[in-house]
N, C-alpha and C. Protein backbone atom coordinates (compact mmCIF):
# COMPACT_ATOMS: atom_id res chain seq x y z
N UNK A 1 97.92 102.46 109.00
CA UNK A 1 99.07 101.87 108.32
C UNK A 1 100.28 102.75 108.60
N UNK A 2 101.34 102.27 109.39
CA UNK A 2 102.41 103.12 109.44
C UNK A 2 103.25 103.63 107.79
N UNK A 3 103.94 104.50 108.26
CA UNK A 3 104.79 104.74 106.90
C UNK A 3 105.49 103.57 106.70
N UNK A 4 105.34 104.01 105.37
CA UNK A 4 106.05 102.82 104.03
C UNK A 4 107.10 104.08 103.77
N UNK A 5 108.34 103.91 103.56
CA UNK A 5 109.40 104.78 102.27
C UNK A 5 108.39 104.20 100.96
N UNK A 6 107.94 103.26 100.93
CA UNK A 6 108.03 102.82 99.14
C UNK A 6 106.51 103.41 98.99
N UNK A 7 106.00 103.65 99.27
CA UNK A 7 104.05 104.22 99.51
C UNK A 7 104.73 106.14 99.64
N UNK A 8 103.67 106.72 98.90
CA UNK A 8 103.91 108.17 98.47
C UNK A 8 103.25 109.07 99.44
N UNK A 9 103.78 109.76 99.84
CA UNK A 9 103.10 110.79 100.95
C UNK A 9 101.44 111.32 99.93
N UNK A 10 101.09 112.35 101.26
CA UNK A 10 100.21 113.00 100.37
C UNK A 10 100.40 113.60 99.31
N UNK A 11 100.82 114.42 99.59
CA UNK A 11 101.64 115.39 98.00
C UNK A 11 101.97 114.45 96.77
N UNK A 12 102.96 113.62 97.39
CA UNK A 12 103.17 112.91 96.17
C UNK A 12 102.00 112.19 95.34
N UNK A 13 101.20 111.36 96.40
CA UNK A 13 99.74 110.66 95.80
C UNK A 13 99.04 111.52 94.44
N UNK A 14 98.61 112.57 95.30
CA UNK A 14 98.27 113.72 94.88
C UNK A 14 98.44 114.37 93.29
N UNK A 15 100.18 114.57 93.31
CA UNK A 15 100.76 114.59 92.26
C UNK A 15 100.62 113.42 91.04
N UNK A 16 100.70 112.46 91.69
CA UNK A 16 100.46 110.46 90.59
C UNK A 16 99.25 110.96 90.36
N UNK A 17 97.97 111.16 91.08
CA UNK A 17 96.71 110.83 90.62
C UNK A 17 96.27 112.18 89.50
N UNK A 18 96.93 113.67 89.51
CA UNK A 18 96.37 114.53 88.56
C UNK A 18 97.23 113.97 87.41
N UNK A 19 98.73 113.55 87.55
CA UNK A 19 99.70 113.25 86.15
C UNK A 19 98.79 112.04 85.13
N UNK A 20 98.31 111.37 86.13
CA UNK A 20 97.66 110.35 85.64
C UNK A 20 96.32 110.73 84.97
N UNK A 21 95.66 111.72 85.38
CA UNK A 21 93.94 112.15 85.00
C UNK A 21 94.59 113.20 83.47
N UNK A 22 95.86 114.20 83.32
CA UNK A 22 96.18 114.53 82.47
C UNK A 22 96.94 113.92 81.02
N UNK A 23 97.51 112.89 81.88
CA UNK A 23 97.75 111.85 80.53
C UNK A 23 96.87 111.40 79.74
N UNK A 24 95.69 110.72 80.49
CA UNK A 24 95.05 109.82 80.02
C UNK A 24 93.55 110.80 78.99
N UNK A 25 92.60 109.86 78.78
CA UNK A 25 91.98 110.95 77.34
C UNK A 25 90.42 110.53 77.73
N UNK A 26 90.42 109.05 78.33
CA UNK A 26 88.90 108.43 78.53
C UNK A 26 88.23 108.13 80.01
N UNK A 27 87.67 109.13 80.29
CA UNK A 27 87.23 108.70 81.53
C UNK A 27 85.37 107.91 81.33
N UNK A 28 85.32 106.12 82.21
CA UNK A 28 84.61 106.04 81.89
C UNK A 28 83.54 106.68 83.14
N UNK A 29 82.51 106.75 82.59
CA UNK A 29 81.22 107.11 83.72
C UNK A 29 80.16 106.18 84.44
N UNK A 30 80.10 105.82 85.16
CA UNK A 30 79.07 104.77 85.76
C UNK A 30 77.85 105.36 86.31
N UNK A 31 76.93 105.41 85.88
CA UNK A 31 75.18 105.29 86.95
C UNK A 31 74.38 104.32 86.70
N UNK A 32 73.57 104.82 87.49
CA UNK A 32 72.32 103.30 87.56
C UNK A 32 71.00 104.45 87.49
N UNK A 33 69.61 103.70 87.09
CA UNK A 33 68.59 104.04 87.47
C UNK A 33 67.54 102.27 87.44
N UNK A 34 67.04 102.67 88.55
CA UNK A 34 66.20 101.23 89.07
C UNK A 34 67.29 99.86 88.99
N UNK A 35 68.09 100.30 89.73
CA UNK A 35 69.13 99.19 90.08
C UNK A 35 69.42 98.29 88.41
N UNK A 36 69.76 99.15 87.53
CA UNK A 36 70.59 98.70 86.34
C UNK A 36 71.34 99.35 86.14
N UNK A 37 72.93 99.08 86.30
CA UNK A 37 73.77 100.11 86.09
C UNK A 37 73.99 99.91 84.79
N UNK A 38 74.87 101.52 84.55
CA UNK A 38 75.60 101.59 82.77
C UNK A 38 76.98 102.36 83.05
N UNK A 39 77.35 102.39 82.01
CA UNK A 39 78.70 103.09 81.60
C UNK A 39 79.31 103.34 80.76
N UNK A 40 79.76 104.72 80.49
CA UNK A 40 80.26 105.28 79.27
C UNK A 40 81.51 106.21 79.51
N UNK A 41 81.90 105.34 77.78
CA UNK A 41 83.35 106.34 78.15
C UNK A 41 83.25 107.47 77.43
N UNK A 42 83.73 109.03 77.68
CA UNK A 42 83.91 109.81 76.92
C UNK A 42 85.63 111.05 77.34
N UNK A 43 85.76 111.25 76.28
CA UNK A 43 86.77 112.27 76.13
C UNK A 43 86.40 112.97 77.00
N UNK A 44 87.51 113.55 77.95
CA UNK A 44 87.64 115.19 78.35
C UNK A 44 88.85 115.66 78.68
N UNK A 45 88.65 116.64 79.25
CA UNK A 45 89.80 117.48 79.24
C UNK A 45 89.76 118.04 80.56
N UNK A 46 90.65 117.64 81.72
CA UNK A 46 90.37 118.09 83.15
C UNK A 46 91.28 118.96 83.32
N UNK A 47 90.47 119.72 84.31
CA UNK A 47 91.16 120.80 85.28
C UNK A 47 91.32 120.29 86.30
N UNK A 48 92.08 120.49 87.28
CA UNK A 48 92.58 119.59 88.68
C UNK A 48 91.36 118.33 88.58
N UNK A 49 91.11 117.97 89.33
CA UNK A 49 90.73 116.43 89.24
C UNK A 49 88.96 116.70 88.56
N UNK A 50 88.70 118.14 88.27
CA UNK A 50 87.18 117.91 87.23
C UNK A 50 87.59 117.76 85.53
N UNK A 51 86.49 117.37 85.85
CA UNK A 51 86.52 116.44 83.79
C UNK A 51 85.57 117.29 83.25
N UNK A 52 85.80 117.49 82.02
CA UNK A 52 84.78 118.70 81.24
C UNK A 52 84.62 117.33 80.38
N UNK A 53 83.36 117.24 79.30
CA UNK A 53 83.38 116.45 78.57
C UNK A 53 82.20 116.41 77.50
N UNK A 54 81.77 116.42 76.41
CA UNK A 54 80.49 116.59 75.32
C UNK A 54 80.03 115.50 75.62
N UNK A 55 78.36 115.25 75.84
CA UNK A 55 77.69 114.69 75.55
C UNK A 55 76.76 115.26 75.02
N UNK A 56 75.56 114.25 74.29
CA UNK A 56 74.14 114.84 74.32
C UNK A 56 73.22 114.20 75.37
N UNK A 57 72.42 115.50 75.76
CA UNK A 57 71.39 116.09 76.85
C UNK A 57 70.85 114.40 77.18
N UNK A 58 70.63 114.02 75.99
CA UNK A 58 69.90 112.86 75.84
C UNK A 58 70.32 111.43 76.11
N UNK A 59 71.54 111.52 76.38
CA UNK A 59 72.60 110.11 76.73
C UNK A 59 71.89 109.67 77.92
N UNK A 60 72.02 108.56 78.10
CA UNK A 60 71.53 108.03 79.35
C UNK A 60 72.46 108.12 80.91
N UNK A 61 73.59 108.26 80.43
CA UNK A 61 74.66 108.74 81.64
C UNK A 61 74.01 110.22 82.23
N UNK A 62 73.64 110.85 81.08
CA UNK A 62 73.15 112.35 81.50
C UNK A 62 72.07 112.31 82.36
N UNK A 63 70.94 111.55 81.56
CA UNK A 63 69.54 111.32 82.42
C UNK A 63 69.81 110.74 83.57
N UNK A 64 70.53 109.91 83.74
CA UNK A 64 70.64 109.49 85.20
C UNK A 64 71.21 110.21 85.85
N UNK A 65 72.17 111.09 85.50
CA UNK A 65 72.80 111.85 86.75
C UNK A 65 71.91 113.01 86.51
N UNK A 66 71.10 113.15 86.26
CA UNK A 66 70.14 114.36 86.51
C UNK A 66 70.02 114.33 88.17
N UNK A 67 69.82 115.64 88.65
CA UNK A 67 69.05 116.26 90.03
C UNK A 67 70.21 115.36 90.85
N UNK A 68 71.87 116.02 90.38
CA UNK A 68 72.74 115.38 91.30
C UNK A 68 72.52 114.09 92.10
N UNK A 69 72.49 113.15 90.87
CA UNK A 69 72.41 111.53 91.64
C UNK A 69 74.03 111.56 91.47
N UNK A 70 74.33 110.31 92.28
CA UNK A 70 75.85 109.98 92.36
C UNK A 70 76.40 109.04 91.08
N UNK A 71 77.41 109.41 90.84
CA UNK A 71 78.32 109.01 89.38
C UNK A 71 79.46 108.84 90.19
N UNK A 72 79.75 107.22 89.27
CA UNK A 72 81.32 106.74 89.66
C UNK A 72 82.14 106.89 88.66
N UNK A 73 83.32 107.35 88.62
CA UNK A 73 83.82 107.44 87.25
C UNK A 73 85.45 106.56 87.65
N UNK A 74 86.37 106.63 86.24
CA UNK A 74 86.85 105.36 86.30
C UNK A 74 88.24 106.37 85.28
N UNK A 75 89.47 105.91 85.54
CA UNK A 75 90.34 106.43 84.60
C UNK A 75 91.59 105.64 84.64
N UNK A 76 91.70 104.86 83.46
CA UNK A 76 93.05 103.92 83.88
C UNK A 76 93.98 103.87 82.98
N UNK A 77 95.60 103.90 82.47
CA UNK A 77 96.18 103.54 82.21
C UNK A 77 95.86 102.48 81.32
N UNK A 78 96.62 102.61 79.49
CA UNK A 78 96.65 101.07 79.57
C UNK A 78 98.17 100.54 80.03
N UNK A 79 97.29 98.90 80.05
CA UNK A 79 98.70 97.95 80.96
C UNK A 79 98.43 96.32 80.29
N UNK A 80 99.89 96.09 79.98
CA UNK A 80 100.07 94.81 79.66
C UNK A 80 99.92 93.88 80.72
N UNK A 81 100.42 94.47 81.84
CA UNK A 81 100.75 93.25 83.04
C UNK A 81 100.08 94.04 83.86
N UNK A 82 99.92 92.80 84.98
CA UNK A 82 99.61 93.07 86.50
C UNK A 82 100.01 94.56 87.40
N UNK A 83 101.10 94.57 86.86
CA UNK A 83 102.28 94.99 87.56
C UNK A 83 102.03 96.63 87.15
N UNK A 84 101.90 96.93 85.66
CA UNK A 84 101.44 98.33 85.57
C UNK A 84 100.12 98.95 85.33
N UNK A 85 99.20 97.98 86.16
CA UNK A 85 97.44 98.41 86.68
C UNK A 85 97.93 99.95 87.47
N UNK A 86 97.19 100.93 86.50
CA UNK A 86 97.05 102.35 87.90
C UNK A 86 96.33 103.33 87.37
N UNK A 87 95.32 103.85 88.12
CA UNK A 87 94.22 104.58 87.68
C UNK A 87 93.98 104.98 89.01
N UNK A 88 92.46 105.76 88.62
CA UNK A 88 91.87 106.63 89.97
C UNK A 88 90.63 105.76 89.72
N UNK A 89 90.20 105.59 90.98
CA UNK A 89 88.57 105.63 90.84
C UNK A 89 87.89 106.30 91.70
N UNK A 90 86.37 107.66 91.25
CA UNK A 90 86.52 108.46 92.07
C UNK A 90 84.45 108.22 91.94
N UNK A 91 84.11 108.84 92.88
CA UNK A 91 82.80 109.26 92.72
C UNK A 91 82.44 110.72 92.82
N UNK A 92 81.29 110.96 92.24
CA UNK A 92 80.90 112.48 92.30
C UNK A 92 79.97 113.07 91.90
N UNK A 93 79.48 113.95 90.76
CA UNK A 93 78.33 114.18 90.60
C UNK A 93 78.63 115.08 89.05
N UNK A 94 77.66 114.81 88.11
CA UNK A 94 77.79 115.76 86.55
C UNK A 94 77.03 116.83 86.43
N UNK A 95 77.52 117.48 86.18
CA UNK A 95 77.03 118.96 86.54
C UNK A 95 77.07 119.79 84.89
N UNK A 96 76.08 120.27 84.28
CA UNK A 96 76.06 121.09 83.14
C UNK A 96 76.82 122.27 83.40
N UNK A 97 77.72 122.77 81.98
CA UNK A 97 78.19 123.79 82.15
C UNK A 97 77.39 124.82 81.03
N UNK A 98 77.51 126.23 81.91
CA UNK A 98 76.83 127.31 81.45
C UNK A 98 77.89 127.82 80.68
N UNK A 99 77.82 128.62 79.52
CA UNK A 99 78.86 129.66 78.74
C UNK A 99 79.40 130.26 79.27
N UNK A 100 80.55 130.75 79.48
CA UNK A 100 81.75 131.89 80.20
C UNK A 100 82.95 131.68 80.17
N UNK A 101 83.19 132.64 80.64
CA UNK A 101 84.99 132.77 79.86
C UNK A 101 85.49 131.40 80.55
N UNK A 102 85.25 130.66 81.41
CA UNK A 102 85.76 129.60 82.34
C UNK A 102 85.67 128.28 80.94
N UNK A 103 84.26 128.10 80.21
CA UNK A 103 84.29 127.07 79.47
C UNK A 103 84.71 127.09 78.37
N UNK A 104 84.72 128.74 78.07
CA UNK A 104 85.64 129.06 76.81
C UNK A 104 86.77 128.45 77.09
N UNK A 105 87.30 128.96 78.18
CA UNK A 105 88.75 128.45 78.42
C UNK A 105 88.92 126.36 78.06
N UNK A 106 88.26 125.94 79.04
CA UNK A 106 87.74 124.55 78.86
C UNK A 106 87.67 124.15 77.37
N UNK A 107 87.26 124.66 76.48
CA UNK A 107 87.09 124.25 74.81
C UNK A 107 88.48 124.07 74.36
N UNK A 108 89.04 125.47 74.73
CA UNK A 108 90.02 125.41 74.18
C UNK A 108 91.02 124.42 74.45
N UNK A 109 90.93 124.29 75.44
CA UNK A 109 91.95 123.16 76.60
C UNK A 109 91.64 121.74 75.76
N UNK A 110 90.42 121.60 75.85
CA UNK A 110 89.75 120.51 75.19
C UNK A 110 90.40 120.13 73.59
N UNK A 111 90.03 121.41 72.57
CA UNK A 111 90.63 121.17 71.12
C UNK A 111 92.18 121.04 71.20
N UNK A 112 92.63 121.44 71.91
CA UNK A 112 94.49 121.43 72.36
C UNK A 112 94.59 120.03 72.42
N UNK A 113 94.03 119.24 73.16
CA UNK A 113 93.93 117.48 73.30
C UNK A 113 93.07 116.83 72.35
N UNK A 114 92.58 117.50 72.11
CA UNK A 114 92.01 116.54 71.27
C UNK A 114 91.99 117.29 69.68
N UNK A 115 92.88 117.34 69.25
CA UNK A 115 93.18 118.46 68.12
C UNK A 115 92.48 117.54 66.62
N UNK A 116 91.87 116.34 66.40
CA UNK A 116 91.29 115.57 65.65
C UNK A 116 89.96 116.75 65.41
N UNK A 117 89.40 117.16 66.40
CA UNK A 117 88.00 117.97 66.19
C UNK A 117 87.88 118.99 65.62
N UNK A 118 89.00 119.57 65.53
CA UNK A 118 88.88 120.50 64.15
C UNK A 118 88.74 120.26 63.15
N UNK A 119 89.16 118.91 62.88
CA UNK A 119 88.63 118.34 61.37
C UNK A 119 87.05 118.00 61.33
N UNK A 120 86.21 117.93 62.18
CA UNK A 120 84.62 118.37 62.35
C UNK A 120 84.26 119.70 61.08
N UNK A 121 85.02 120.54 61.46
CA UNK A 121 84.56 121.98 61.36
C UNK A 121 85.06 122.94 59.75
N UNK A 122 84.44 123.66 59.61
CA UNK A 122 84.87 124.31 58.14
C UNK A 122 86.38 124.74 58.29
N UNK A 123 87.35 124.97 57.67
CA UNK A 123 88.20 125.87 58.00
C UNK A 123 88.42 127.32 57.90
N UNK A 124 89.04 127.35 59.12
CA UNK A 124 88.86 128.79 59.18
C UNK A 124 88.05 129.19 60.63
N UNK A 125 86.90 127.99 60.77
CA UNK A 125 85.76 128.49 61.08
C UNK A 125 86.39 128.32 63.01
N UNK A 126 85.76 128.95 64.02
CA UNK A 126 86.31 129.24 65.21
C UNK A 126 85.47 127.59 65.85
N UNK A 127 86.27 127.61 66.59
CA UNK A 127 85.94 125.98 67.48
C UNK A 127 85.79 126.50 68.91
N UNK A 128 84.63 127.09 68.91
CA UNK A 128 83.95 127.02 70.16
C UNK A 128 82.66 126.13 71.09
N UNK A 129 82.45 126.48 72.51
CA UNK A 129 81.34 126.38 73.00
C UNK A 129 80.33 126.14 71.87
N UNK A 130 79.64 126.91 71.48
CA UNK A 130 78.85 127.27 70.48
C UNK A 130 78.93 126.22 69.39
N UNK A 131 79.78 126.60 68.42
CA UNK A 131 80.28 125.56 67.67
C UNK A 131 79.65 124.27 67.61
N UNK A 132 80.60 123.75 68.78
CA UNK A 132 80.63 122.31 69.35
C UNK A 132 79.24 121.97 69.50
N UNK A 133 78.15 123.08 70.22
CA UNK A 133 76.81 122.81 70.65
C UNK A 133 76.05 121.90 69.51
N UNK A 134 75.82 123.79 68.52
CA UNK A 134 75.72 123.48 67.08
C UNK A 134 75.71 122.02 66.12
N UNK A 135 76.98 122.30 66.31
CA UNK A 135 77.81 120.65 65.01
C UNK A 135 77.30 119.31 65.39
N UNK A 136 77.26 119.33 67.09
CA UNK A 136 77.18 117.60 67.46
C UNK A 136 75.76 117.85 68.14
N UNK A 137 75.32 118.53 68.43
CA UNK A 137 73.68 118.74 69.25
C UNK A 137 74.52 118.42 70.57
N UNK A 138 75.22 118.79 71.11
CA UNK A 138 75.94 118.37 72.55
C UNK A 138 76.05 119.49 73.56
N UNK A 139 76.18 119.40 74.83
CA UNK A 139 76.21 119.95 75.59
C UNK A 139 77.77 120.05 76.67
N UNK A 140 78.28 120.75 77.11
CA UNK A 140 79.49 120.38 77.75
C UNK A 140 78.97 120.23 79.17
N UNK A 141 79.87 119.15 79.91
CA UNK A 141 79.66 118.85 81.38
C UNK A 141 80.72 119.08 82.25
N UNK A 142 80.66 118.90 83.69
CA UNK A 142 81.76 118.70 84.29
C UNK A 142 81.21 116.91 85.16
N UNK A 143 82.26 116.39 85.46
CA UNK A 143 82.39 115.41 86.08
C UNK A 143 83.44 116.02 87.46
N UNK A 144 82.52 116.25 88.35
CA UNK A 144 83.06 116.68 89.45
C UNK A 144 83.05 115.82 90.62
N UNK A 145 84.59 115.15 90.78
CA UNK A 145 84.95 114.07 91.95
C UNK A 145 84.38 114.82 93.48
N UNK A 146 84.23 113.50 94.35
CA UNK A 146 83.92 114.28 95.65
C UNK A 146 84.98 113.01 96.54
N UNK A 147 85.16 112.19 95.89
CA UNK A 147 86.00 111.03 96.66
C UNK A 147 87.16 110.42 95.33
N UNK A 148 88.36 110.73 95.55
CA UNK A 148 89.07 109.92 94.53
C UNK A 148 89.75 109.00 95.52
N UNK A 149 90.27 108.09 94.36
CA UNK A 149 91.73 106.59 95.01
C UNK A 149 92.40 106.81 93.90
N UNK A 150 93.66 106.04 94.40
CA UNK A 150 94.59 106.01 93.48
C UNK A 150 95.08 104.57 93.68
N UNK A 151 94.61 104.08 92.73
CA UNK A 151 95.60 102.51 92.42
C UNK A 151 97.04 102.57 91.35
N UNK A 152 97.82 101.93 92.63
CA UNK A 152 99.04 101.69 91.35
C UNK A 152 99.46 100.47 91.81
N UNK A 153 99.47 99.26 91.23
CA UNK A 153 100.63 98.18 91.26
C UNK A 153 101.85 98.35 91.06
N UNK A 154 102.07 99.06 90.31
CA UNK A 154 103.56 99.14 90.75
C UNK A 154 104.50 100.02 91.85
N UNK A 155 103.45 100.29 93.03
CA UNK A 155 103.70 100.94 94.34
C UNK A 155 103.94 99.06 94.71
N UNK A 156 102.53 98.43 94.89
CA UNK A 156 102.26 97.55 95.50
C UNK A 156 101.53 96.70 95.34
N UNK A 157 101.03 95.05 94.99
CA UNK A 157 100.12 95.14 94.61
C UNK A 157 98.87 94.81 95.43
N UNK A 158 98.05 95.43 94.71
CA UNK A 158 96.60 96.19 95.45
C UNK A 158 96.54 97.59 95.81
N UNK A 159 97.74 98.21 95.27
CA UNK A 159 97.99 99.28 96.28
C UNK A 159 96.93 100.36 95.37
N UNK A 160 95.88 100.76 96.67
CA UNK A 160 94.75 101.79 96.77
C UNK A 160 94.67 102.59 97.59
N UNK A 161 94.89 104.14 97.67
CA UNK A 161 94.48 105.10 98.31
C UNK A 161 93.99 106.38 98.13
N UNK A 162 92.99 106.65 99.06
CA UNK A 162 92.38 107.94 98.81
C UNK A 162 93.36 109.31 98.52
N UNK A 163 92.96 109.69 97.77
CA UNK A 163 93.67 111.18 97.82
C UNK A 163 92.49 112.10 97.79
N UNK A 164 93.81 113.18 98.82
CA UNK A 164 92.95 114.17 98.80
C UNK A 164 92.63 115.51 98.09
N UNK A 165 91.60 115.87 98.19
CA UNK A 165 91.00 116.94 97.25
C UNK A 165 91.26 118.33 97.29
């Protein structure tokens, strides 16, 4: 496809598709096992295009992406019209996170957005890793893209492209 002026370079793509993964609050998750797919939405809180996010061990999104099967995940804008459809849709793989200063960091990032979850907790009381484990029986994940797109109609409509990682 030759250049468009009205179509966004890389950089720019780039730039639309993280503004867009930081705005937004619900990414949903797609797997299958024995050719029945499912999908769930949950909260997270991303770092460049990975999604941290609580589930329990026991969700069926989890069990299926066990032993790195492939996960499609989904993040869109809402939109009244046609015209302002724009989201990513990416595939990749969910990956458990271990304790360290990295997911500490991640919690925190997390209660910053989602500042409702302190009302979970005693006051006073610290809103950690731990915590969170504790309170909900949950585990934190990452949703780690290996292929994103970026749809925006109001580039074009249909307009879909890969960005890169």
């Amino acid at each position: 496809m030759p250049n468009n002026p009205t179509h966004p370079d890389a950089n720019k793509l780039k730039g639309l598709a993280l503004a867009l993964l930081s705005e937004q609050s619900a990414i949903t998750l797609a797997t299958a096992h024995d050719d029945i797919p499912w999908a769930a939405p949950v909260y997270y809180a991303n770092r460049d295009y990975d999604c941290f996010f609580f589930s329990s061990p026991n969700a069926r999104h989890i069990i299926e992406a066990a032993h790195n099967r492939p996960v499609a995940g989904a993040v869109f804008a809402p939109a009244a019209t046609w015209q302002a459809i724009k989201g990513l849709q990416m595939t990749g793989q969910i990956q458990p996170q271990a304790p360290s200063v990295t997911t500490a960091r991640t919690v925190k990032r997390y209660v910053e957005k989602f500042a409702f979850t302190v009302d979970f907790f005693k006051p006073g009381r610290s809103v950690d890793l731990d915590s969170f484990q504790r309170r909900f029986k949950v585990h934190l994940y990452r949703f780690r893209p290996q292929q994103v797109y970026y749809l925006d109609n109001s580039i074009a409509f249909g307009f879909r492209k890969r960005v890169s990682l």
